[in-house]
Protein backbone atom coordinates (compact mmCIF):
# COMPACT_ATOMS: atom_id res chain seq x y z
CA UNK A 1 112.71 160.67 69.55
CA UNK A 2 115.23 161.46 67.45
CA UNK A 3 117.61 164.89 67.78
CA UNK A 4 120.48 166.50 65.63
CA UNK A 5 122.27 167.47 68.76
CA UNK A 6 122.54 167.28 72.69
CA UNK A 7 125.01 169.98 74.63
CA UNK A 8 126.05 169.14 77.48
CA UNK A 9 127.35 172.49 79.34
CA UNK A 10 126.62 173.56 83.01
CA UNK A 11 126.40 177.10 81.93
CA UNK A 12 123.00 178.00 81.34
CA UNK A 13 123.76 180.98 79.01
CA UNK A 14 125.77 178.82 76.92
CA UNK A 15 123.28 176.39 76.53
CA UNK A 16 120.84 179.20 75.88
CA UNK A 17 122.99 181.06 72.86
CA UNK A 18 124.24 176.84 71.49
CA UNK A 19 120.32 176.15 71.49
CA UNK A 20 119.41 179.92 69.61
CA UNK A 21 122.32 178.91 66.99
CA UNK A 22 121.35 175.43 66.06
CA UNK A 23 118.06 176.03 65.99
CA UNK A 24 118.29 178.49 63.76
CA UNK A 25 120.75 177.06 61.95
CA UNK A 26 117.85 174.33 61.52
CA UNK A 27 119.03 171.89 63.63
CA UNK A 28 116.71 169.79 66.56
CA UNK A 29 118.83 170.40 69.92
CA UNK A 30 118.24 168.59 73.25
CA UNK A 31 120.65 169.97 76.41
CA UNK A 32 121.88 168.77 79.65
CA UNK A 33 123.28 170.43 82.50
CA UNK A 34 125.78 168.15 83.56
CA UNK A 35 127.25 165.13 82.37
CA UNK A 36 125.22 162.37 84.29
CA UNK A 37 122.31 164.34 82.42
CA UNK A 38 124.00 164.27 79.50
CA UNK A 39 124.33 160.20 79.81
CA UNK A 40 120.65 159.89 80.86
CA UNK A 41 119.71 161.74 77.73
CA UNK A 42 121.88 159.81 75.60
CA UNK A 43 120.82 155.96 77.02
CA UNK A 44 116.83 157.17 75.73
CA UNK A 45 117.28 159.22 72.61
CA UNK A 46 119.74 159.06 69.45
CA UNK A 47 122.06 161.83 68.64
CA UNK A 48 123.45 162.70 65.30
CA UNK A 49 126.11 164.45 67.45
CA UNK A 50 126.78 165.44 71.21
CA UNK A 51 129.03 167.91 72.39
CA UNK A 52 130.50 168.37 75.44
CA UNK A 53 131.96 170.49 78.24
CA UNK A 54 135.45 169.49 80.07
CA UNK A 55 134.67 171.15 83.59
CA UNK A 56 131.24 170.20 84.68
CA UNK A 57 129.70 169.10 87.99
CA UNK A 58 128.57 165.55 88.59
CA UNK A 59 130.44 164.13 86.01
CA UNK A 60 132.68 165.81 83.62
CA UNK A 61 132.89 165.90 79.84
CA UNK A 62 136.27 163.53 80.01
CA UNK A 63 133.90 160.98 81.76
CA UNK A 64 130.83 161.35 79.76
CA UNK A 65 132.95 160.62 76.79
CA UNK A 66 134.15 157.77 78.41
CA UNK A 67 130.69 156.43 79.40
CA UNK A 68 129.54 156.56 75.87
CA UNK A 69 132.14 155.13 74.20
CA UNK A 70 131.74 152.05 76.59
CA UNK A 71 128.13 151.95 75.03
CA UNK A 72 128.45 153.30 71.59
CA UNK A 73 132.45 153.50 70.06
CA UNK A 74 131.04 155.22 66.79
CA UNK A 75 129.04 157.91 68.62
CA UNK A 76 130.22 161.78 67.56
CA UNK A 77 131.35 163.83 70.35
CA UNK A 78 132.57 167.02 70.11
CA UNK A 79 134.21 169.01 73.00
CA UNK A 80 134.03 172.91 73.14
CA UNK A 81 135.93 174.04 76.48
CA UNK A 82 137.71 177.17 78.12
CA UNK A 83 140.70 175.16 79.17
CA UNK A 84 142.53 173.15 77.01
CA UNK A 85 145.65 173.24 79.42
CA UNK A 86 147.21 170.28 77.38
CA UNK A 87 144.17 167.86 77.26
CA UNK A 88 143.15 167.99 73.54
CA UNK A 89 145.50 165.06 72.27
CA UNK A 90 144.29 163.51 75.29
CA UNK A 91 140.80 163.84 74.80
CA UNK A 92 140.79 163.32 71.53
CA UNK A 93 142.62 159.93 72.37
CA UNK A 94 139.10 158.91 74.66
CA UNK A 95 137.28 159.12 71.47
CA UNK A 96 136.55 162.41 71.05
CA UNK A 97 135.65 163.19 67.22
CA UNK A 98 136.64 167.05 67.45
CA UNK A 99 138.00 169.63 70.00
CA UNK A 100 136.95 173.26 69.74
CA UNK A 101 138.40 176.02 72.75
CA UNK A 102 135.57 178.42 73.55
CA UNK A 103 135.03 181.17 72.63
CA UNK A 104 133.98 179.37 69.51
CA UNK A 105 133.52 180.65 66.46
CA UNK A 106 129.63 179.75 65.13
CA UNK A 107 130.63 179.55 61.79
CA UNK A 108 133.18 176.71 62.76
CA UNK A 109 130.81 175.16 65.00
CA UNK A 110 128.42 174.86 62.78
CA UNK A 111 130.61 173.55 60.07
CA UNK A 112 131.91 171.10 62.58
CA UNK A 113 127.63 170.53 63.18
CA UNK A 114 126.86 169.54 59.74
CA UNK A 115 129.71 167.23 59.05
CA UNK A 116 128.43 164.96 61.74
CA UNK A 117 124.67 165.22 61.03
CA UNK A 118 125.40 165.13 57.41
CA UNK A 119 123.24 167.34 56.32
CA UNK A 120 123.50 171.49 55.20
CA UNK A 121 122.55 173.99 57.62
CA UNK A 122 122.88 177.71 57.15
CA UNK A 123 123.44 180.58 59.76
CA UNK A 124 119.99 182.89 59.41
C-alpha cells in the first residue's frame, strides 16, 4: 500500500491532531510511535513523505533519518521538534529535506506537505 505520509512522534496526541490535519487536508497518513516503528513501516510501504520527531524512545528521529537514507538517499523527511538546541544545520546535513520547531503552524506544515507529495491539499 501506498500512503501520502508516515509521522513518526511518540506523543500520542500529536499523532492524533497530525493524523485529524492531513486527513482532512486529504492526505492518506500512516503513524509510528517510535523510530524503529517508523523504519518497520517504511521497509513495507512507500511514502510520499515522512516526518519525524528528534527525541523519541527506541530510536530517535536523528537515527531514523540515518537508517533511511542508508536505504533510500532521495526519500523526503521532514523533522518537526521542540528542541532545536543547535541541531537543524545538523540535521538537515543527515539528509533531512525540511526542519520545522513545534509548535507548528498547520498552514506551514501543510504547505511543506504538498510540496513533497506534489499534489494540492486544502485545510477544511
Amino acid at each position: 500500500m501506498e500512503y501520502d505520509i508516515l509521522v513518526a512522534d511518540d506523543n500520542s496526541s500529536f499523532r492524533l491532531v497530525m493524523s485529524t490535519v492531513f486527513r482532512d487536508a486529504g492526505f492518506s497518513i500512516d503513524v509510528a510511535k517510535n523510530g524503529s516503528d517508523a523504519l518497520k513501516k517504511f521497509l513495507t510501504h512507500k511514502y510520499s513523505l515522512i516526518i519525524v520527531d528528534l527525541r523519541m524512545p527506541v530510536m530517535d528521529g536523528e537515527e531514523t533519518i540515518n537508517a533511511i537514507k542508508k536505504i533510500d538517499q532521495d526519500q523526503p523527511i521532514v523533522v518537526i521538534s521542540a528542541y532545536d538546541n543547535g541541531k537543524r544545520k545538523e540535521i538537515l546535513e543527515a539528509g533531512a529535506s525540511h526542519f520545522l520547531t513545534k509548535p507548528v503552524d498547520m498552514d506551514e506544515l501543510l504547505g511543506v506537505a504538498q510540496k513533497f507529495v506534489g499534489r494540492y491539499v486544502s485545510r477544511r
